[in-house]
PDB file of N, CA and C in Angstrom:
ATOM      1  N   UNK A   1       2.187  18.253 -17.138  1.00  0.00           N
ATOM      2  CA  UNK A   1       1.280  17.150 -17.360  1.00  0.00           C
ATOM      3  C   UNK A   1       1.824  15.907 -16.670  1.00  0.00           C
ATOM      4  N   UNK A   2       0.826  15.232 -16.074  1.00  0.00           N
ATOM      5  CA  UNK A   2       1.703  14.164 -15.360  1.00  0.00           C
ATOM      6  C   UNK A   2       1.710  12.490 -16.175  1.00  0.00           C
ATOM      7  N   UNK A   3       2.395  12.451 -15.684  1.00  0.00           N
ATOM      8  CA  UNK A   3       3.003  11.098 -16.780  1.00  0.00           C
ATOM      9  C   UNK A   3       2.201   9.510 -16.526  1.00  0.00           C
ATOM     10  N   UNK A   4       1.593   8.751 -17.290  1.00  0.00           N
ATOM     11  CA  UNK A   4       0.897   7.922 -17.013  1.00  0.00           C
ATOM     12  C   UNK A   4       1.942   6.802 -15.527  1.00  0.00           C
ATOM     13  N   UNK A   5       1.063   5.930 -14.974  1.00  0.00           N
ATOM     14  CA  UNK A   5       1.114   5.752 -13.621  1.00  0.00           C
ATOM     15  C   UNK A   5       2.295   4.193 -14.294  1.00  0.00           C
ATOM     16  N   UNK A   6       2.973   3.869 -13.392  1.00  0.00           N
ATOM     17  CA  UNK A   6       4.285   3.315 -13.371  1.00  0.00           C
ATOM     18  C   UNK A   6       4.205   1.831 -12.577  1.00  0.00           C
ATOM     19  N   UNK A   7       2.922   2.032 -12.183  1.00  0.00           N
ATOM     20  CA  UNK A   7       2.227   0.642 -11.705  1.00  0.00           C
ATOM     21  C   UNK A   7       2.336  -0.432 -12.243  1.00  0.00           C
ATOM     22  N   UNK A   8       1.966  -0.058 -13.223  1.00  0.00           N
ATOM     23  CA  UNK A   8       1.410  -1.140 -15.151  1.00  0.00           C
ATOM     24  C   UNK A   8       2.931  -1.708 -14.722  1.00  0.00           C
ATOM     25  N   UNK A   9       3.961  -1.225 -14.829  1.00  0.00           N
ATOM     26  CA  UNK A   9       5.219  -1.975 -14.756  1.00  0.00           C
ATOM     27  C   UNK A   9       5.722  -2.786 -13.826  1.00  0.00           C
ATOM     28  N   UNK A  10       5.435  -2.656 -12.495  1.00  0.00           N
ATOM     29  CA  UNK A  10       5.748  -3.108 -11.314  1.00  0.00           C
ATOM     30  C   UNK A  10       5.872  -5.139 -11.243  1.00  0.00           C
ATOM     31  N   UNK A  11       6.175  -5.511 -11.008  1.00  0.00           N
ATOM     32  CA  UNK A  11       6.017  -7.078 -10.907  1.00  0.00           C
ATOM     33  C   UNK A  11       4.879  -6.884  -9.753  1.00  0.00           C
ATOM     34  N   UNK A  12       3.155  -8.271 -10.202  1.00  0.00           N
ATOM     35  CA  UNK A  12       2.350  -8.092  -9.096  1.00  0.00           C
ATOM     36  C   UNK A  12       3.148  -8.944  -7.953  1.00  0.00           C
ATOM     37  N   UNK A  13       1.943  -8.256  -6.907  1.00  0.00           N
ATOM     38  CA  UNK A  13       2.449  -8.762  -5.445  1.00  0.00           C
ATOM     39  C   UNK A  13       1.816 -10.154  -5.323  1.00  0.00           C
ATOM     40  N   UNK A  14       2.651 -11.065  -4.887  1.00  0.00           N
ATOM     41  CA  UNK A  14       2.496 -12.517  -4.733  1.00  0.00           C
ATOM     42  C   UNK A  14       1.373 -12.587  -3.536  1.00  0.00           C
ATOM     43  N   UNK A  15       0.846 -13.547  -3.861  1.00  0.00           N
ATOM     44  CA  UNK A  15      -0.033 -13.959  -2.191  1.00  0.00           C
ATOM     45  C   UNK A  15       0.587 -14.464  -1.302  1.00  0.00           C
ATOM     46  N   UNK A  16       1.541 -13.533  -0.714  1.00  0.00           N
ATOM     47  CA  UNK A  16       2.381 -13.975   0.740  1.00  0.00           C
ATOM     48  C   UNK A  16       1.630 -13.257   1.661  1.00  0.00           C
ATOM     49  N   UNK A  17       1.952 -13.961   2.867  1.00  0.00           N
ATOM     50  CA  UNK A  17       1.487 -12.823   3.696  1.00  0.00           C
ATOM     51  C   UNK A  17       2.567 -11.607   4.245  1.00  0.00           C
ATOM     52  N   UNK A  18       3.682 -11.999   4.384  1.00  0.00           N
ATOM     53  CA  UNK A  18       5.036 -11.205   4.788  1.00  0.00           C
ATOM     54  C   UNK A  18       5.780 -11.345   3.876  1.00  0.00           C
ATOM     55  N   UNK A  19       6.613 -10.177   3.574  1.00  0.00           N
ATOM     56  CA  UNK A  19       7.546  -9.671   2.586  1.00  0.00           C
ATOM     57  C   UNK A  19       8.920  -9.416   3.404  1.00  0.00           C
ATOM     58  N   UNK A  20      10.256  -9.502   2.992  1.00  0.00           N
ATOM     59  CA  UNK A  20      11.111  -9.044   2.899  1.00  0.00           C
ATOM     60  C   UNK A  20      11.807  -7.751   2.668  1.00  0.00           C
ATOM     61  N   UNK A  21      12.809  -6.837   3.855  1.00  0.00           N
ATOM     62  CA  UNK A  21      12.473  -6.096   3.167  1.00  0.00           C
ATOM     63  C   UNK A  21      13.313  -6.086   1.331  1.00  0.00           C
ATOM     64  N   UNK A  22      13.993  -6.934   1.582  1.00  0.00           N
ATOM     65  CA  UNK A  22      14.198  -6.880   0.011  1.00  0.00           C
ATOM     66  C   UNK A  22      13.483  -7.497  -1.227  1.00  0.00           C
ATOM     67  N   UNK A  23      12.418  -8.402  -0.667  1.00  0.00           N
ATOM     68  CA  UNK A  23      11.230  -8.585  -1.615  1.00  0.00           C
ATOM     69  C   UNK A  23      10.218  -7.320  -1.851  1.00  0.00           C
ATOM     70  N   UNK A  24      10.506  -6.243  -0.825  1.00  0.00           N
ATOM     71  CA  UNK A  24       9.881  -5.219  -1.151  1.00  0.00           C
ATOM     72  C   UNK A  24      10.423  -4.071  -1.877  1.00  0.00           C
ATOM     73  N   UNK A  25      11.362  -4.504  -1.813  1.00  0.00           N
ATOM     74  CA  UNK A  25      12.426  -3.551  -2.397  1.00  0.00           C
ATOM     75  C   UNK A  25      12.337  -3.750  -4.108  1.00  0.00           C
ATOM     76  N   UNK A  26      12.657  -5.203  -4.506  1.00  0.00           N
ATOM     77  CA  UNK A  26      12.114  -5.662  -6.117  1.00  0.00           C
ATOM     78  C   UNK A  26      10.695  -5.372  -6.309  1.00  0.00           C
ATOM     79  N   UNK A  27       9.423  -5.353  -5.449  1.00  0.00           N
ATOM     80  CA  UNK A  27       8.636  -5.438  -6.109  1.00  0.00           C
ATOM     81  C   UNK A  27       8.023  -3.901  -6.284  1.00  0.00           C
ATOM     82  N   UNK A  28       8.385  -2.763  -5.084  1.00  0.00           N
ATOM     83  CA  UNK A  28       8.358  -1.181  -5.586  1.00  0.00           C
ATOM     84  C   UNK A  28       9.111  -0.468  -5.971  1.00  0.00           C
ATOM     85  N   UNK A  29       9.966  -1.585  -6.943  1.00  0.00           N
ATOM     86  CA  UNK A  29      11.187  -0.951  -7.517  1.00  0.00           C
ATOM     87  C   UNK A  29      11.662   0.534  -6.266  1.00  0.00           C
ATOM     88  N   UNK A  30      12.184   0.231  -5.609  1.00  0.00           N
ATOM     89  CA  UNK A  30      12.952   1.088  -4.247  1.00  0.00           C
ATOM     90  C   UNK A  30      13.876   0.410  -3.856  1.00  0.00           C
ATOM     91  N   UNK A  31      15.156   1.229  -2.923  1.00  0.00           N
ATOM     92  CA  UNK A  31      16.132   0.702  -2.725  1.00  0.00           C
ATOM     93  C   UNK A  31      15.521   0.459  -1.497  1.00  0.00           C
ATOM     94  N   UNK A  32      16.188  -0.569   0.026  1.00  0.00           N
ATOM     95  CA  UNK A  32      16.006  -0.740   1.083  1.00  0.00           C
ATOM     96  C   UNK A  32      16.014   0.510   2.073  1.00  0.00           C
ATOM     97  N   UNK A  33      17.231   0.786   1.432  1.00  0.00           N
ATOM     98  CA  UNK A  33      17.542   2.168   2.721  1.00  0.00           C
ATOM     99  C   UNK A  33      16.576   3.354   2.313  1.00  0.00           C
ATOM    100  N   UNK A  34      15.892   3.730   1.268  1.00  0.00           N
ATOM    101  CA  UNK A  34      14.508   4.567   0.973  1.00  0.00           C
ATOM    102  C   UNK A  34      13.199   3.973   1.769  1.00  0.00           C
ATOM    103  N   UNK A  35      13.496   2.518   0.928  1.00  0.00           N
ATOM    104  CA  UNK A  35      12.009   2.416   1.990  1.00  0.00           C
ATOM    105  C   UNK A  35      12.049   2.335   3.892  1.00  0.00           C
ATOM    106  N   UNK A  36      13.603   2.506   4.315  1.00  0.00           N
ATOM    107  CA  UNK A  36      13.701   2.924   6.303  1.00  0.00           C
ATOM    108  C   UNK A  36      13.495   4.293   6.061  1.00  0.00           C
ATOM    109  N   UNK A  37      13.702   4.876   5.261  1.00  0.00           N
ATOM    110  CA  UNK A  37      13.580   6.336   5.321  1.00  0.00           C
ATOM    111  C   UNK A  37      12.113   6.473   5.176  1.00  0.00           C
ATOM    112  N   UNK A  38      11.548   6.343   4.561  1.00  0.00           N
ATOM    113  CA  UNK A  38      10.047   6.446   4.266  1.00  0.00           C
ATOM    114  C   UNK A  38       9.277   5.699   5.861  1.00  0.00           C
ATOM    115  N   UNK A  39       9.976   4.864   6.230  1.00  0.00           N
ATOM    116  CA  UNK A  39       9.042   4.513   7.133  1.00  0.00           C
ATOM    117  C   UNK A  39       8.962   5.540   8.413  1.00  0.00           C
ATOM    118  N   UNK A  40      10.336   6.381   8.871  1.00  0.00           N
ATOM    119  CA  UNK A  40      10.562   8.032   9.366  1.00  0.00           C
ATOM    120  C   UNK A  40       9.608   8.722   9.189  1.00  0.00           C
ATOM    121  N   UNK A  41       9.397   8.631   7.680  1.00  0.00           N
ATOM    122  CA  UNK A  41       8.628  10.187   7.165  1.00  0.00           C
ATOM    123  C   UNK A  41       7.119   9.807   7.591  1.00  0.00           C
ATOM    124  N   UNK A  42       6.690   8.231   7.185  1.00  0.00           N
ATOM    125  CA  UNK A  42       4.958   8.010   6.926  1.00  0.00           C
ATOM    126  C   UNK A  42       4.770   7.293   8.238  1.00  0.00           C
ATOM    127  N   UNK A  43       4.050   8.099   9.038  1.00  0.00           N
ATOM    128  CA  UNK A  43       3.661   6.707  10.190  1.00  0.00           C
ATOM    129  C   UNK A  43       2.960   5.885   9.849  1.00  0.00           C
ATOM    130  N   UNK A  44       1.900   6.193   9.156  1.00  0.00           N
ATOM    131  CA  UNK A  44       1.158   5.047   8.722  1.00  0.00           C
ATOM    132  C   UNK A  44       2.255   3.455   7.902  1.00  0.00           C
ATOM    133  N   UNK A  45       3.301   3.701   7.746  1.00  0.00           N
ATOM    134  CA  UNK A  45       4.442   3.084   7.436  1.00  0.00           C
ATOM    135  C   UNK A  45       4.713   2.207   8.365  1.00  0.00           C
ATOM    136  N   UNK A  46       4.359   0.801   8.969  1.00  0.00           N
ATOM    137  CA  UNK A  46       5.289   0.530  10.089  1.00  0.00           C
ATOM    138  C   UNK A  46       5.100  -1.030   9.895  1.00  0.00           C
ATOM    139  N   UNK A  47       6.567  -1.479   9.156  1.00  0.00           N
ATOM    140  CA  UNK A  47       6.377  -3.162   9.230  1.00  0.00           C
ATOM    141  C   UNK A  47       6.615  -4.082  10.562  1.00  0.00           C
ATOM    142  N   UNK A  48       6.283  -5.258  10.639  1.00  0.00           N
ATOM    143  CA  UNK A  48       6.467  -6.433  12.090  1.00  0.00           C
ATOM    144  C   UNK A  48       7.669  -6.052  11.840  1.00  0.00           C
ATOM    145  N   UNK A  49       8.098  -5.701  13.163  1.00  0.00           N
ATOM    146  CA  UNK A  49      10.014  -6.154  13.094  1.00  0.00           C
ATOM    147  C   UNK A  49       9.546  -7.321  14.303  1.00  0.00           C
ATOM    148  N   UNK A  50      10.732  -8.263  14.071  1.00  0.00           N
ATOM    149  CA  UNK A  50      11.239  -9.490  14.758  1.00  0.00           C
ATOM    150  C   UNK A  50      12.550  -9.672  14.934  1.00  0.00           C
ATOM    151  N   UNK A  51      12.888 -10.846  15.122  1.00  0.00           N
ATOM    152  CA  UNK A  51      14.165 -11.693  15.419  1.00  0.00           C
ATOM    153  C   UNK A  51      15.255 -10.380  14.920  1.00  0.00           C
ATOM    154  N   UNK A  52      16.373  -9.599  15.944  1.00  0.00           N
ATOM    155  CA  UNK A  52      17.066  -8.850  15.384  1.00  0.00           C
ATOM    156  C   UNK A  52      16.727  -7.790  14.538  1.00  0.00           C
ATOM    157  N   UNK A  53      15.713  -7.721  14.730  1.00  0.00           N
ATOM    158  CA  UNK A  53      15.043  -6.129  14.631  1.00  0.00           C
ATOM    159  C   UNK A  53      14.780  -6.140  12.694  1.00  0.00           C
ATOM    160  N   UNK A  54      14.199  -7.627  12.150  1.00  0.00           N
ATOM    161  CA  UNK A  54      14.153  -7.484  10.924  1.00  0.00           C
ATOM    162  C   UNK A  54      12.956  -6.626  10.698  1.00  0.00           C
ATOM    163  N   UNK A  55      13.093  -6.573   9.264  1.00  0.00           N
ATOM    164  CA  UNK A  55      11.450  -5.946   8.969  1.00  0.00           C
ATOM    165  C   UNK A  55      10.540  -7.067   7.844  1.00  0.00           C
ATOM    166  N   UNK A  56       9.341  -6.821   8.943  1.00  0.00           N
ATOM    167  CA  UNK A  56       8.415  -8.081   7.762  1.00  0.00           C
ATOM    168  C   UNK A  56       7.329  -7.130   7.239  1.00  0.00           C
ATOM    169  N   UNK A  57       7.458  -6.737   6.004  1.00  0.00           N
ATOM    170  CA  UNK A  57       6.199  -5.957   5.628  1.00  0.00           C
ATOM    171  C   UNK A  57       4.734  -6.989   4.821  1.00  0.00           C
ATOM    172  N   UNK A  58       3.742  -6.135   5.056  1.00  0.00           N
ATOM    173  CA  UNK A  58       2.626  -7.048   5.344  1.00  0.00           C
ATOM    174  C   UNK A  58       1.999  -6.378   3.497  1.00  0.00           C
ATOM    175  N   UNK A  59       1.322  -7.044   2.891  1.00  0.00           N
ATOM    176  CA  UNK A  59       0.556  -7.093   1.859  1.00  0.00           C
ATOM    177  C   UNK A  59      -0.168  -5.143   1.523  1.00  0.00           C
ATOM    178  N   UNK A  60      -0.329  -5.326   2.671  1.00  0.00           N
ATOM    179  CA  UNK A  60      -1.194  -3.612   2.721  1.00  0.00           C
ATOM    180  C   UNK A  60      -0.048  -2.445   2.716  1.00  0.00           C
ATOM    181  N   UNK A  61       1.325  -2.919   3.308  1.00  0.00           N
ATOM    182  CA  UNK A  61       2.203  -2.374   3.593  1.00  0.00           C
ATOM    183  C   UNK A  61       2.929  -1.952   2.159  1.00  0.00           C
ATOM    184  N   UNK A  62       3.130  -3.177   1.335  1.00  0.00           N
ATOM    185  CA  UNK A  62       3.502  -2.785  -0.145  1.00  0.00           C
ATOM    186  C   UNK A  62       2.614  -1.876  -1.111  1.00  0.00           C
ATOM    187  N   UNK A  63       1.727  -2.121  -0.799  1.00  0.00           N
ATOM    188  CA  UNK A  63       0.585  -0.979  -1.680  1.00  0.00           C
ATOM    189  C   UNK A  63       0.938   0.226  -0.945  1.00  0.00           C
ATOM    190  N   UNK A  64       0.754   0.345  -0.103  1.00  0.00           N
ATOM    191  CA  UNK A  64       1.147   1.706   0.545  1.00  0.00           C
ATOM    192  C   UNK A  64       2.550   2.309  -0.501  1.00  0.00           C
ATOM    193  N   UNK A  65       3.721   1.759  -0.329  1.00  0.00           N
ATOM    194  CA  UNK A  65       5.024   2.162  -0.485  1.00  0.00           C
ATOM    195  C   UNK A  65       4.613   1.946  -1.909  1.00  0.00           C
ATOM    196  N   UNK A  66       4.084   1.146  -2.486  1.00  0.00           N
ATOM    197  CA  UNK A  66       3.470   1.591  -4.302  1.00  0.00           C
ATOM    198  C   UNK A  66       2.834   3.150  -4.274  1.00  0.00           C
ATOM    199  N   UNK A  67       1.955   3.348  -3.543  1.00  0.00           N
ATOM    200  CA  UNK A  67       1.226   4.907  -3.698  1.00  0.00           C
ATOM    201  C   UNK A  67       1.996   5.934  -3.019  1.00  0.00           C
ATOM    202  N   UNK A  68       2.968   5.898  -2.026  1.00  0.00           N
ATOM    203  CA  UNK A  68       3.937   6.570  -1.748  1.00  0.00           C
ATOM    204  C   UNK A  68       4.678   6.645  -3.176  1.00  0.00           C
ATOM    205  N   UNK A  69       5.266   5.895  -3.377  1.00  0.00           N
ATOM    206  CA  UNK A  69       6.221   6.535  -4.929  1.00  0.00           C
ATOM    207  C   UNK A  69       5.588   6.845  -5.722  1.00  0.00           C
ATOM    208  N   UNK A  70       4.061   6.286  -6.286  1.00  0.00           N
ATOM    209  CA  UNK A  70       3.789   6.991  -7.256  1.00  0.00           C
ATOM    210  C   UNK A  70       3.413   8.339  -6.903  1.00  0.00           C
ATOM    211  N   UNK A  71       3.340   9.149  -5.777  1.00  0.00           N
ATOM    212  CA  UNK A  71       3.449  10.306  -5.305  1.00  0.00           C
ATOM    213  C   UNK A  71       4.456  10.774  -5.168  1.00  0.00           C
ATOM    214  N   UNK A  72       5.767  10.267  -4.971  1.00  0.00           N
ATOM    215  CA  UNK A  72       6.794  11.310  -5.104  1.00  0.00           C
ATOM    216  C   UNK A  72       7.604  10.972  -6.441  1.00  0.00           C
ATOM    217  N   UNK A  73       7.241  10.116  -6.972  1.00  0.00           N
ATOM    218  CA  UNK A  73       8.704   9.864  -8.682  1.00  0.00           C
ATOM    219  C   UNK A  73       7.367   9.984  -9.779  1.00  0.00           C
ATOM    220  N   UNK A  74       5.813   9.736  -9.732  1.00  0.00           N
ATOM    221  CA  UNK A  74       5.424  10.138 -10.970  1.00  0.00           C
ATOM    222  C   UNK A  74       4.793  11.129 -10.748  1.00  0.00           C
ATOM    223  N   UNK A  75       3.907  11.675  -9.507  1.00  0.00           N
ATOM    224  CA  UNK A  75       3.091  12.560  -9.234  1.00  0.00           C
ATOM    225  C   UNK A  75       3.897  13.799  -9.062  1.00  0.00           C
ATOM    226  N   UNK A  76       5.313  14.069  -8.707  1.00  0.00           N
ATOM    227  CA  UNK A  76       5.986  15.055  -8.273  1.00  0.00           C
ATOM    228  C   UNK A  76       5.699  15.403  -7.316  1.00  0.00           C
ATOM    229  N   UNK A  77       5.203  14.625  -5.810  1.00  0.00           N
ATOM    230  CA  UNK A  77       5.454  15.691  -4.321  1.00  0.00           C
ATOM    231  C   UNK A  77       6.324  15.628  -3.606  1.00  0.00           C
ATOM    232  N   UNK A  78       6.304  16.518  -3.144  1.00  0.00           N
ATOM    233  CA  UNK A  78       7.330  16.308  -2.086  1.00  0.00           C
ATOM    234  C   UNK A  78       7.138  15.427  -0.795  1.00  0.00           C
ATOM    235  N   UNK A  79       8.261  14.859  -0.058  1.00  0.00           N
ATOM    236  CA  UNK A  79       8.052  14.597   1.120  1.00  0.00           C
ATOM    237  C   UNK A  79       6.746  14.971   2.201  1.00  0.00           C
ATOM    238  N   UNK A  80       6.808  15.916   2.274  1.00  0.00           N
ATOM    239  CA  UNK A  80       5.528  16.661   2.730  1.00  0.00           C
ATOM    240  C   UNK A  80       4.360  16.537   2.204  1.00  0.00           C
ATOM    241  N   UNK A  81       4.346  16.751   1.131  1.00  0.00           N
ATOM    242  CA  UNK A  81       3.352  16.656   0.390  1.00  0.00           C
ATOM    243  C   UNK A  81       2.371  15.562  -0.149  1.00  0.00           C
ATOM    244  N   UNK A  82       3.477  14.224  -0.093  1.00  0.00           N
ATOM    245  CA  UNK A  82       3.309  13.355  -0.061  1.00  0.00           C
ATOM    246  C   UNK A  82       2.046  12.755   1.035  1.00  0.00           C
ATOM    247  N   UNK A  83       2.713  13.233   2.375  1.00  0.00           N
ATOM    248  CA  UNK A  83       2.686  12.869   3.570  1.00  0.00           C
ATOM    249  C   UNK A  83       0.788  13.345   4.171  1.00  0.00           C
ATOM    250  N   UNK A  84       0.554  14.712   3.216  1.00  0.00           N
ATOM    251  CA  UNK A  84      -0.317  15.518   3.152  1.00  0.00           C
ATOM    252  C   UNK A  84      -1.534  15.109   2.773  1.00  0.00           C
ATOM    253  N   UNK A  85      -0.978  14.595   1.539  1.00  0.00           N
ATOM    254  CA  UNK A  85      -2.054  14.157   0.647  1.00  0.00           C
ATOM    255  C   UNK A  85      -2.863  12.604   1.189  1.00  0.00           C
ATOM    256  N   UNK A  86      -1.966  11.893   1.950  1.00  0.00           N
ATOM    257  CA  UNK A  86      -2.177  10.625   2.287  1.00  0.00           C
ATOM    258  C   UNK A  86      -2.953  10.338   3.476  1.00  0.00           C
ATOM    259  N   UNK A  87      -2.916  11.942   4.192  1.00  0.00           N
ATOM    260  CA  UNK A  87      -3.666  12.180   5.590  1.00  0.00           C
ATOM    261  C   UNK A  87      -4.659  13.007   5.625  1.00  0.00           C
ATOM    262  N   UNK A  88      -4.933  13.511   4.156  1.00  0.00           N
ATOM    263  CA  UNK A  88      -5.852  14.761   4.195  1.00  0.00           C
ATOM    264  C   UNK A  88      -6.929  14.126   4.129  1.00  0.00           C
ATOM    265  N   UNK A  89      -8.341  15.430   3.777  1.00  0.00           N
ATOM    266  CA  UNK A  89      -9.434  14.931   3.284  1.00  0.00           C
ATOM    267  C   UNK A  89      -9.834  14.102   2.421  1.00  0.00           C
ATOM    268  N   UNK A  90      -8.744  14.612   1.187  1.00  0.00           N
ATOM    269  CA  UNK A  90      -8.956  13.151   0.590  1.00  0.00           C
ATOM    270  C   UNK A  90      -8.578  11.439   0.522  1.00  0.00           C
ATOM    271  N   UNK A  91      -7.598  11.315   1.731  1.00  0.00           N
ATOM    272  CA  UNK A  91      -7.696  10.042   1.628  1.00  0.00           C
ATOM    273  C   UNK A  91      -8.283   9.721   2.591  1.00  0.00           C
ATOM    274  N   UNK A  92      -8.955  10.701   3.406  1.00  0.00           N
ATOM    275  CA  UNK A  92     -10.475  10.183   4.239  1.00  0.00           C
ATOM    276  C   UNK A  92     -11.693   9.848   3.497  1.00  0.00           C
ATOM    277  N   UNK A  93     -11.723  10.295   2.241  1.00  0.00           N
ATOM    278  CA  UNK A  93     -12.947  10.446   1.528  1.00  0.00           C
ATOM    279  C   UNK A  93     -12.866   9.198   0.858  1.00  0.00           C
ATOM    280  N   UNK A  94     -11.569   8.831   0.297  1.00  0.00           N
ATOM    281  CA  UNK A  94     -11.615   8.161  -0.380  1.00  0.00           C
ATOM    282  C   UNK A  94     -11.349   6.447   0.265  1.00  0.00           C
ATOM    283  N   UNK A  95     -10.872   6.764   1.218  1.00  0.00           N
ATOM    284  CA  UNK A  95     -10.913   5.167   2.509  1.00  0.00           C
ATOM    285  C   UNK A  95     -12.200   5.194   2.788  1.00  0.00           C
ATOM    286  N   UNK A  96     -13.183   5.708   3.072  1.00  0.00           N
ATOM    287  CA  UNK A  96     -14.941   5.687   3.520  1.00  0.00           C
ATOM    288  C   UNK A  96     -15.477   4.938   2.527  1.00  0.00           C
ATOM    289  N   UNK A  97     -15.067   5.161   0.981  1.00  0.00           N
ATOM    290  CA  UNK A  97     -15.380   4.917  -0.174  1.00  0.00           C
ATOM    291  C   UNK A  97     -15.144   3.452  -0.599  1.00  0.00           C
ATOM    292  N   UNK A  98     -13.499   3.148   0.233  1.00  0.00           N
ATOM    293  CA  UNK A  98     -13.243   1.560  -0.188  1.00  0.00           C
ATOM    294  C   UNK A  98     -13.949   0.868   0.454  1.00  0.00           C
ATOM    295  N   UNK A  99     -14.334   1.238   2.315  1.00  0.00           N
ATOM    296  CA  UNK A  99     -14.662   0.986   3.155  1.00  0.00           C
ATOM    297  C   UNK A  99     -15.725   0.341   2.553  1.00  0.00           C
ATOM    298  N   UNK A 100     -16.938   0.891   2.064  1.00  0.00           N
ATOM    299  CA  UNK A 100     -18.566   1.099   1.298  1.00  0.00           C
ATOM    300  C   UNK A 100     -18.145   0.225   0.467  1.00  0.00           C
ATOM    301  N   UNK A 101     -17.365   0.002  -0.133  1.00  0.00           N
ATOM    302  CA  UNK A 101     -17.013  -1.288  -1.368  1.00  0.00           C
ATOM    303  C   UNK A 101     -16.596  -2.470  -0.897  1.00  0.00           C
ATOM    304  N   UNK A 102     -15.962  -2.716   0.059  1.00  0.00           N
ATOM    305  CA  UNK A 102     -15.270  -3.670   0.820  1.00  0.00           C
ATOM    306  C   UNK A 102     -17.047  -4.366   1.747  1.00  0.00           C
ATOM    307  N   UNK A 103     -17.931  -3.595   2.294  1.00  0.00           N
ATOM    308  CA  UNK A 103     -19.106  -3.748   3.140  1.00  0.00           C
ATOM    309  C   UNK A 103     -19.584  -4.571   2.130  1.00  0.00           C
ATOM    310  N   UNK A 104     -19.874  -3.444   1.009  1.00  0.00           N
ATOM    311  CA  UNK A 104     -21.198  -4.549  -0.217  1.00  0.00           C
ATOM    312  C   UNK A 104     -20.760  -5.293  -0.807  1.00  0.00           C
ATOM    313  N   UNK A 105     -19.414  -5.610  -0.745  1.00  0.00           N
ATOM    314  CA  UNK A 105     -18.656  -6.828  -1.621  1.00  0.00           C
ATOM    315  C   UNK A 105     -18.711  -8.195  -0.591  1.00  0.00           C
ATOM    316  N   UNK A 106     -18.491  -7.846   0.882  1.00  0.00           N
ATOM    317  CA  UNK A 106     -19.133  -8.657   1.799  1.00  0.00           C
ATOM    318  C   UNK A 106     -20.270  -9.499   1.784  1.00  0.00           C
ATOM    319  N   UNK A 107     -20.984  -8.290   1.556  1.00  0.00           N
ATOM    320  CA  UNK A 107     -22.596  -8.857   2.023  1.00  0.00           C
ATOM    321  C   UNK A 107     -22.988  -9.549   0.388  1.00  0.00           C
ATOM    322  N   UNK A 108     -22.268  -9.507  -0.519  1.00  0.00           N
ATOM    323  CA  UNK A 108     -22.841  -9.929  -1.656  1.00  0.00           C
ATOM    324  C   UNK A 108     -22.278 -11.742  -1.527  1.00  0.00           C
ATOM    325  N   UNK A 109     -21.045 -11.635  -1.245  1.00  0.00           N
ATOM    326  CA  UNK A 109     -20.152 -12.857  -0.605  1.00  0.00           C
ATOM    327  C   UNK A 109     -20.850 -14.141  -0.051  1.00  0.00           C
ATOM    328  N   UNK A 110     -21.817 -12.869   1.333  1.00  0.00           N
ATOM    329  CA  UNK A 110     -22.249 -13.677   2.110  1.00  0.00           C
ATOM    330  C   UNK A 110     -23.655 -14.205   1.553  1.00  0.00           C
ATOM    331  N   UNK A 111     -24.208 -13.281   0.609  1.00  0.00           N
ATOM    332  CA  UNK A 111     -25.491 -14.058  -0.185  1.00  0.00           C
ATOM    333  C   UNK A 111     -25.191 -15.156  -1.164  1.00  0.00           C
ATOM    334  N   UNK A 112     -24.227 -15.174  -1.914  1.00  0.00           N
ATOM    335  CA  UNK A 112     -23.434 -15.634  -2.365  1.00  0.00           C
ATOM    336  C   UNK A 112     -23.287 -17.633  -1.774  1.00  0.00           C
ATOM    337  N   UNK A 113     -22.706 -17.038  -0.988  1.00  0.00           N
ATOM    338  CA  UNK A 113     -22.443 -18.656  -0.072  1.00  0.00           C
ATOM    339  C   UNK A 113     -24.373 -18.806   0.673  1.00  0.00           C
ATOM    340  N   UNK A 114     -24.794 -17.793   0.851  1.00  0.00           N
ATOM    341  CA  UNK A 114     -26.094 -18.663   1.334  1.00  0.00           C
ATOM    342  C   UNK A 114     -26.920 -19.617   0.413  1.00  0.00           C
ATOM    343  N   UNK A 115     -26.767 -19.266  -0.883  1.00  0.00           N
ATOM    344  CA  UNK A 115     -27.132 -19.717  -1.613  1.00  0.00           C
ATOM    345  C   UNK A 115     -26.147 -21.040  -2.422  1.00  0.00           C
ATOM    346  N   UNK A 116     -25.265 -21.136  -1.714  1.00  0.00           N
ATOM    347  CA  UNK A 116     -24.594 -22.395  -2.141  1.00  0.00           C
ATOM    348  C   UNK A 116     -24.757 -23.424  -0.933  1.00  0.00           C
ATOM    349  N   UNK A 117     -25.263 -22.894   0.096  1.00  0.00           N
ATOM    350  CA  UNK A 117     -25.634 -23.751   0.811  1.00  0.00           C
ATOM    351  C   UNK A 117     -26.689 -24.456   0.766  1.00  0.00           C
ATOM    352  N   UNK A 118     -27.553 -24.092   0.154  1.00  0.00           N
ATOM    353  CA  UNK A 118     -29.352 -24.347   0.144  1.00  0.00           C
ATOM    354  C   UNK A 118     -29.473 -25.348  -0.799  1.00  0.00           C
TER     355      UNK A 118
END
C-alpha cells in the first residue's frame, strides 16, 4: 500500500525565479550531490548553469525534482522506472490535460481583464 504523499511536508516554493542548488536541496528535502545525479538520469532535468559552471534551477525545475522523489522514496520506483513513468503515456496524457487547464484558465483571465477594462 503506498504511503500518503510527503509533499504536505515539504517547505512551499518561494516566488523566486532561480534557486540554488542548495535552496533546492532544503526545499526537496535532497542532498546536492542526488539532485547532479538525477540530473544524469532525467533529461528533462537540466538547470541554467553560469558563472563557473553553477547551477540555477528554475521554479518548474523544483516541482519536477518534488515528483521525481515522490516516485522513487514514496512511490517505490526505481531509477528506471521513475524515468518511465515521467516519459510514458501517461505523462503525455496527463501534460495535454494541464495544457487544456492552463488554455481555459487563460482565456477566462483574459475575459476577466476585458471586463475590468470597460
Amino acid at each position: 500500500m503506498l504511503e500518503p504523499s510527503n509533499n504536505d511536508q515539504l517547505p512551499a516554493i518561494p516566488g523566486k525565479r532561480y534557486f540554488t542548488i542548495g535552496e533546492v536541496s532544503e526545499l526537496c528535502d535532497v542532498k546536492p550531490h542526488v539532485l547532479r545525479y538525477w540530473e544524469q538520469e532525467f533529461p528533462s532535468l537540466s538547470p541554467v548553469k553560469r558563472r563557473g559552471n553553477r547551477r540555477y534551477y528554475q521554479r518548474q525545475d523544483v516541482i519536477l525534482i518534488r515528483q521525481i522523489r515522490s516516485l522513487l522514496y514514496e512511490q517505490g520506483f526505481t531509477i528506471g522506472g521513475a524515468r518511465q513513468r515521467m516519459t510514458g503515456e501517461d505523462a503525455k496524457e496527463e501534460a495535454t490535460q494541464v495544457r487544456q487547464l492552463i488554455d481555459q484558465t487563460v482565456g477566462e483571465l483574459e475575459d476577466l481583464l476585458r471586463v475590468l477594462k470597460a
